[in-house]
N, C-alpha and C. Protein backbone atom coordinates (compact mmCIF):
# COMPACT_ATOMS: atom_id res chain seq x y z
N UNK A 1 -137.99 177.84 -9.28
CA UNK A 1 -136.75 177.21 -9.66
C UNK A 1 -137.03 176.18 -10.74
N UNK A 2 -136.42 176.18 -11.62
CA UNK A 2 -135.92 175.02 -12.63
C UNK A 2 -136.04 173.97 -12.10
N UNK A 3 -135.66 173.50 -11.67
CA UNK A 3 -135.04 171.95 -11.03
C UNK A 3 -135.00 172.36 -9.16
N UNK A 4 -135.31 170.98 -8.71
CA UNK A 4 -134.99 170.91 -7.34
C UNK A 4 -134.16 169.83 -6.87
N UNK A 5 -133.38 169.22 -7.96
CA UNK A 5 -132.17 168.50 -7.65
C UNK A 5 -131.60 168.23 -9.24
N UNK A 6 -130.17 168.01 -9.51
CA UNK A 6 -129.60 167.97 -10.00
C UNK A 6 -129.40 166.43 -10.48
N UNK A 7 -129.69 166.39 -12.26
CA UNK A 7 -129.87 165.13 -12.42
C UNK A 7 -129.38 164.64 -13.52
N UNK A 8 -128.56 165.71 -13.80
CA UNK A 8 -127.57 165.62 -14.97
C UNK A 8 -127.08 166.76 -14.92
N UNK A 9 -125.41 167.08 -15.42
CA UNK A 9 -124.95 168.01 -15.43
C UNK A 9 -124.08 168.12 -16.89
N UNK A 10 -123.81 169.12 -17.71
CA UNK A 10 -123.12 169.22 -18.88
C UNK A 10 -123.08 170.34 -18.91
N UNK A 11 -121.42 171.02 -19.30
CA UNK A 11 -121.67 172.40 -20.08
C UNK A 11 -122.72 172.79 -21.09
N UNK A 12 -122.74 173.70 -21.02
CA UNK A 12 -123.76 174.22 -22.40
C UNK A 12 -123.76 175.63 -22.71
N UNK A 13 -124.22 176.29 -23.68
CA UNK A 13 -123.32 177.55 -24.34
C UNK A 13 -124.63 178.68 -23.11
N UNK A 14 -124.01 179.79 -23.16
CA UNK A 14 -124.67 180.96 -22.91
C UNK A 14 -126.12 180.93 -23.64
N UNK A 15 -125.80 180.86 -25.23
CA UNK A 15 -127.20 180.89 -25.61
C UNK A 15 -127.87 180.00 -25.04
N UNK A 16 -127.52 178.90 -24.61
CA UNK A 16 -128.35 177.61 -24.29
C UNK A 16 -129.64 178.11 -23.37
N UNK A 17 -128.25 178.71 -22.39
CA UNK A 17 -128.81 179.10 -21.04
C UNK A 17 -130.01 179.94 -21.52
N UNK A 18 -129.46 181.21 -22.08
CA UNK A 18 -131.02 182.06 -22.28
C UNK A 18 -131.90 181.52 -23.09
N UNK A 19 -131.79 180.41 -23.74
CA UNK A 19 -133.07 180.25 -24.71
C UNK A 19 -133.70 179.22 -23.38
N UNK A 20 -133.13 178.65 -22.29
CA UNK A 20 -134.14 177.75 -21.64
C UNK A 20 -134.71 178.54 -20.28
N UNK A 21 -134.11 179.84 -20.27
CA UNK A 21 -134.59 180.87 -19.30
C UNK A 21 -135.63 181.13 -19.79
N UNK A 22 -135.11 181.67 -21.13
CA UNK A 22 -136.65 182.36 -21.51
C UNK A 22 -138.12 181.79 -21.71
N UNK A 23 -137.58 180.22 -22.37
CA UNK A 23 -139.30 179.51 -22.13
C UNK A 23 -139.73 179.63 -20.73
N UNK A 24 -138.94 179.13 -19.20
CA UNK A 24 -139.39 179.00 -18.23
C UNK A 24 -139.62 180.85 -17.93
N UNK A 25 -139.62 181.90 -18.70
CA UNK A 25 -139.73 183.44 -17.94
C UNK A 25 -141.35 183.48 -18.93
N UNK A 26 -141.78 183.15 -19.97
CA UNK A 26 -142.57 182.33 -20.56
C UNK A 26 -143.97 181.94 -20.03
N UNK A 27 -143.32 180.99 -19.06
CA UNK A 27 -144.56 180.05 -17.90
C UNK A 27 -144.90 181.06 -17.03
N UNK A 28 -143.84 182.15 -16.29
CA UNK A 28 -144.10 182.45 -15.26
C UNK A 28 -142.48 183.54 -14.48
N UNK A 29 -142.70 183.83 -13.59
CA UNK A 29 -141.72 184.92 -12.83
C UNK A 29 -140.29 184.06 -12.83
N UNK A 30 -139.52 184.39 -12.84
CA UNK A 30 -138.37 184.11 -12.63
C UNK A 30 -137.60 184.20 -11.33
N UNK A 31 -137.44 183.56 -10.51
CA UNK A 31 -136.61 183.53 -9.22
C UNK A 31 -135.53 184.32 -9.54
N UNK A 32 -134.95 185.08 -8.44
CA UNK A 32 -133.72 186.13 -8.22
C UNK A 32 -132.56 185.43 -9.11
N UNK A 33 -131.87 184.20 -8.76
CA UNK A 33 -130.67 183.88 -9.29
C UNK A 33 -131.26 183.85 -11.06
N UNK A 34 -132.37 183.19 -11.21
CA UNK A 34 -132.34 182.93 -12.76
C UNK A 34 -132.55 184.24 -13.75
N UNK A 35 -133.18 185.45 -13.45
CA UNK A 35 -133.43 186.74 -13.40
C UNK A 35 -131.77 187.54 -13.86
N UNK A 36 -131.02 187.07 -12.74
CA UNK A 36 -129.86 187.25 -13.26
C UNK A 36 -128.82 186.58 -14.21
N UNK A 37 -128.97 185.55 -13.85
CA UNK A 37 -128.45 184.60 -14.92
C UNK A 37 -128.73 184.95 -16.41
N UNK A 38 -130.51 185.41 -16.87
CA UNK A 38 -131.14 185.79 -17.65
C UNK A 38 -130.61 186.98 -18.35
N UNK A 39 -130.58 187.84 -17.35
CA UNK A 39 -129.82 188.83 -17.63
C UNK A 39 -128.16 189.23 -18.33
N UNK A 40 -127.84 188.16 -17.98
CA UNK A 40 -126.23 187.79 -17.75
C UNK A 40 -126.28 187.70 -19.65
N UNK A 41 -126.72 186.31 -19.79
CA UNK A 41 -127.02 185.72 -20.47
C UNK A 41 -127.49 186.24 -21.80
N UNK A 42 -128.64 187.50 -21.83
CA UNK A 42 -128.77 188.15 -22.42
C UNK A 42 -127.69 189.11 -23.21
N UNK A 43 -127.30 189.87 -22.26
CA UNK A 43 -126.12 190.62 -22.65
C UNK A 43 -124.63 190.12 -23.00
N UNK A 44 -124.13 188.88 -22.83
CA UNK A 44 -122.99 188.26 -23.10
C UNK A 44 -122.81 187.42 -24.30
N UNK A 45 -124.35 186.58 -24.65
CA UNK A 45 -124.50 185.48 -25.73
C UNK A 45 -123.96 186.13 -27.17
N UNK A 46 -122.93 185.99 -27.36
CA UNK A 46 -122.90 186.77 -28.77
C UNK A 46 -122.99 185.83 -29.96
N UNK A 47 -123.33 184.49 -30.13
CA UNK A 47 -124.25 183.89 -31.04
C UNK A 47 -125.29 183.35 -30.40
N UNK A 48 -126.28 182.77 -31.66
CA UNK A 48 -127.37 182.58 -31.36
C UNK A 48 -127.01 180.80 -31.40
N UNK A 49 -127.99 180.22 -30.75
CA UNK A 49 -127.81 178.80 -30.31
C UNK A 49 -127.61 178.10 -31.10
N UNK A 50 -128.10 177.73 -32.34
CA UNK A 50 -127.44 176.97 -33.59
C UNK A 50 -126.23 177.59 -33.89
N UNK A 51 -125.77 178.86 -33.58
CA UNK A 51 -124.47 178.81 -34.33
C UNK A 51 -123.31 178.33 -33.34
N UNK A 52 -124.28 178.64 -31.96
CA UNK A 52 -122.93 178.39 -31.06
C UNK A 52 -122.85 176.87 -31.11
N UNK A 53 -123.76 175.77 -31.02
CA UNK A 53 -123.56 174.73 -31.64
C UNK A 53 -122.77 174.08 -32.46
N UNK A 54 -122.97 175.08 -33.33
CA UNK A 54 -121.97 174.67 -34.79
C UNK A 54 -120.30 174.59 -34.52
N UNK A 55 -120.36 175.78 -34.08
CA UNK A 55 -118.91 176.24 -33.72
C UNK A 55 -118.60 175.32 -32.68
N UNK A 56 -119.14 174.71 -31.57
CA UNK A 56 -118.68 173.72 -30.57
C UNK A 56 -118.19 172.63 -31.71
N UNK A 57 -119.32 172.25 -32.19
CA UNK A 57 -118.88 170.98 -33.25
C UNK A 57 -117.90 171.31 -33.72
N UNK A 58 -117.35 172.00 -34.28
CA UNK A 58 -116.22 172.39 -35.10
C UNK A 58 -114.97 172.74 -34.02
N UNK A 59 -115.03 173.48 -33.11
CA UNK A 59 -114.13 173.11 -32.05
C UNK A 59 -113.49 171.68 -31.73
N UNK A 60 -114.99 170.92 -31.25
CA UNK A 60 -114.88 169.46 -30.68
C UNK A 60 -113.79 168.91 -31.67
N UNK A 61 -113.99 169.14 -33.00
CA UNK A 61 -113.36 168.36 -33.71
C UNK A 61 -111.73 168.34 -33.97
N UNK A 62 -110.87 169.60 -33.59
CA UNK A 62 -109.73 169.55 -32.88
C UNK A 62 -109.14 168.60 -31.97
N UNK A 63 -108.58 167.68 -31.99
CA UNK A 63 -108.38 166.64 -30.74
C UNK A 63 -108.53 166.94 -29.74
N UNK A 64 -107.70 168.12 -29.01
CA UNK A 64 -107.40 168.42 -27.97
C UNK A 64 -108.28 168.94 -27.51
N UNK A 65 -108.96 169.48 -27.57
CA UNK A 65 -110.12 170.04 -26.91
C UNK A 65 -111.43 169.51 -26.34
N UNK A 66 -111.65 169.18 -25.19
CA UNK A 66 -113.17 168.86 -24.55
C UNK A 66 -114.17 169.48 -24.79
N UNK A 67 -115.13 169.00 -24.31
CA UNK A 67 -116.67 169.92 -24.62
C UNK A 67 -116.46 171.32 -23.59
N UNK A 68 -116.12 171.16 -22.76
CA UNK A 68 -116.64 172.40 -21.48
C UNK A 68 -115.09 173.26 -22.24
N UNK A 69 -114.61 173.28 -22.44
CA UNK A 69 -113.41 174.15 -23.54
C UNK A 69 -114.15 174.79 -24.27
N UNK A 70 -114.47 173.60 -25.54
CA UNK A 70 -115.08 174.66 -26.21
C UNK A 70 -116.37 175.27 -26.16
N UNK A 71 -116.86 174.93 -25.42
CA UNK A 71 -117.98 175.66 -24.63
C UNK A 71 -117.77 176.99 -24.17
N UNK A 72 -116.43 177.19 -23.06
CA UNK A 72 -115.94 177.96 -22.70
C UNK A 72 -115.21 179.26 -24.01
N UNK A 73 -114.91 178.71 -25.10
CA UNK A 73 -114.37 179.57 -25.98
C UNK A 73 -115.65 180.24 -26.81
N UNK A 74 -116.66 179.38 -26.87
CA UNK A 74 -117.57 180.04 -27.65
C UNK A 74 -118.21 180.90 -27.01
N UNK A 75 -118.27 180.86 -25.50
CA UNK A 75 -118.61 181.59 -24.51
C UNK A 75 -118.06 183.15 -24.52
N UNK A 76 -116.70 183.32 -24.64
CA UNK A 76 -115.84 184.25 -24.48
C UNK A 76 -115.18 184.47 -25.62
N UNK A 77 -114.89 183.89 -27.17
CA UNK A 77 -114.71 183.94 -28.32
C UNK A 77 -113.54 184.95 -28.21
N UNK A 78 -112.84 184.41 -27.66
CA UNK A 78 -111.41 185.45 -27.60
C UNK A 78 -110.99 185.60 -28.80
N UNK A 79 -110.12 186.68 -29.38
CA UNK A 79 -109.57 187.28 -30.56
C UNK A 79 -108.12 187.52 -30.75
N UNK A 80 -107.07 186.88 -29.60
CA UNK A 80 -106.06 187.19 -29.74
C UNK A 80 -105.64 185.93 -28.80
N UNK A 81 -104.77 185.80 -29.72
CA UNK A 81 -103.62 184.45 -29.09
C UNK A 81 -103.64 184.24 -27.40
N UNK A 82 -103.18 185.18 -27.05
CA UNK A 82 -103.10 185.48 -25.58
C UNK A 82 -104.14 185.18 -24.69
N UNK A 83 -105.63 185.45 -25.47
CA UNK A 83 -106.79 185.20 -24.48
C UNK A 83 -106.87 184.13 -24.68
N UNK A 84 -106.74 182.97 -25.59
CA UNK A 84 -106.73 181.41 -25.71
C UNK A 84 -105.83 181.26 -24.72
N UNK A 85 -104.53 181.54 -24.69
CA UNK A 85 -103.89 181.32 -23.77
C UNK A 85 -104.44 181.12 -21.84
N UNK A 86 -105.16 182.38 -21.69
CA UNK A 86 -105.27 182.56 -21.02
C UNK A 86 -106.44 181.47 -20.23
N UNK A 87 -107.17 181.37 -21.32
CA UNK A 87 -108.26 180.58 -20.92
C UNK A 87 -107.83 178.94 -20.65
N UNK A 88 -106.89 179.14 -20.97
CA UNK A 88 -106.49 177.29 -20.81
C UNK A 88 -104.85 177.08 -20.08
N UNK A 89 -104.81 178.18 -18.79
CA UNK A 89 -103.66 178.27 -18.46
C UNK A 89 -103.78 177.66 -17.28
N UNK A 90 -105.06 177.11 -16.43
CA UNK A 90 -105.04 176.10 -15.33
C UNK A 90 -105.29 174.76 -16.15
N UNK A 91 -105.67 174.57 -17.40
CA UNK A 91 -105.90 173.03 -17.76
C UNK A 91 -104.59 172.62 -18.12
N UNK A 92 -105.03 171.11 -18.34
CA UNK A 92 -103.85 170.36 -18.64
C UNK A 92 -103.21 170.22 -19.56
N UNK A 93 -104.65 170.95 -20.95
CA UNK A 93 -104.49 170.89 -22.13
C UNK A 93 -103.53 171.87 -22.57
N UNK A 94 -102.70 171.26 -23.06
CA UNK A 94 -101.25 172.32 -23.75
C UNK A 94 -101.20 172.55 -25.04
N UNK A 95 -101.60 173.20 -25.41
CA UNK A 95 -101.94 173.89 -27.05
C UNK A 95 -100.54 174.71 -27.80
N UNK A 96 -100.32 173.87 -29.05
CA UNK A 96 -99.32 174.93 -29.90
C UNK A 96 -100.00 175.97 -30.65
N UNK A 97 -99.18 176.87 -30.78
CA UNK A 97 -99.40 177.86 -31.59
C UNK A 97 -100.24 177.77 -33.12
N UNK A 98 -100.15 176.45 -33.67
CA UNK A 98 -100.62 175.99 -34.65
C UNK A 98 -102.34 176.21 -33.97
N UNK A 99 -102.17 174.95 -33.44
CA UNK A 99 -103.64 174.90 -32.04
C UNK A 99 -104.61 175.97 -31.96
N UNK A 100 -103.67 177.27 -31.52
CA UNK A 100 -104.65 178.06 -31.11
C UNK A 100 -105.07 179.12 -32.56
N UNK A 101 -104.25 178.92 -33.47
CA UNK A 101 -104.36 180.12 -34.70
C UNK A 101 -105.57 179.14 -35.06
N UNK A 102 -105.68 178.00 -35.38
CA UNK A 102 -107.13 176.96 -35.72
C UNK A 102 -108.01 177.58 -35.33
N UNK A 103 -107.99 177.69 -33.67
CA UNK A 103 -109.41 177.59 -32.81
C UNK A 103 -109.63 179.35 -33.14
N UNK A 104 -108.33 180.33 -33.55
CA UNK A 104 -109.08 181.34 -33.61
C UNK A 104 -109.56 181.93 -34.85
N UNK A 105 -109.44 180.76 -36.08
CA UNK A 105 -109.65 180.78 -37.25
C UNK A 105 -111.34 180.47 -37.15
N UNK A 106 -111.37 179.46 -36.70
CA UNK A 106 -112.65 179.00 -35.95
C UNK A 106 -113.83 180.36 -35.69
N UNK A 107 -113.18 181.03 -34.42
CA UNK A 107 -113.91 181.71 -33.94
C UNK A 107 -114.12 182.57 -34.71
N UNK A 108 -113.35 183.16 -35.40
CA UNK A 108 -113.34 184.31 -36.40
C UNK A 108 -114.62 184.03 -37.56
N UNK A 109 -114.72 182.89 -38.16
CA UNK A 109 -115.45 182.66 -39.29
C UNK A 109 -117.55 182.84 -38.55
N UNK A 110 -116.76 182.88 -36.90
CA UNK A 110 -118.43 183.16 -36.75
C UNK A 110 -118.66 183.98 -35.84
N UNK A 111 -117.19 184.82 -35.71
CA UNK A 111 -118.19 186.62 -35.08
C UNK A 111 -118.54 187.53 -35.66
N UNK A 112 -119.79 188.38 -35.38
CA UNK A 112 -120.55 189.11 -35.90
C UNK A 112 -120.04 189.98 -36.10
């Protein structure tokens, strides 16, 4: 295991995750949950860690939006109005139409 207690907590992108899997797969075997996670991680990250970075920054910079948002969007880089929607339909954050054509102007300038 990574850690045996929890000593900070922050979102962080998919890539994050697999680039700090992979040093610790690196050292040595990977425990069941991180194996999958790894896995997960692998197959879902659709940028690479500086870009997903970038794009958070550039998210962040929208008012309305928190880190674990756009974390969450760079995560899932939705492509249609509706999946923004969707993704922010238990938060509090209430986004106009202006709002979300931004964030998917955003996303657009950095999918592959």
């Amino acid at each position: 295991m990574i850690g045996k207690e929890v000593t900070d907590e922050k979102p962080v992108p998919l890539a994050k995750v697999f680039e700090i899997l992979e040093k610790e797969k690196k050292r040595g075997e990977l425990e069941y949950k991180q194996r999958l996670t790894y896995d997960y991680a692998q197959k879902f990250a659709e940028l690479d860690i500086k870009k997903a970075e970038e794009l958070i920054g550039e998210l962040l910079q929208l008012e309305k939006l928190r880190k674990h948002q756009a974390v969450t969007l760079v995560d899932l880089m939705p492509e249609r109005k509706e999946d923004v929607e969707l993704i922010f339909a238990k938060e509090r954050t209430r986004l106009e139409d202006e709002d979300i054509k931004k964030i998917l102007e955003l996303i657009d300038k950095y999918r592959k």
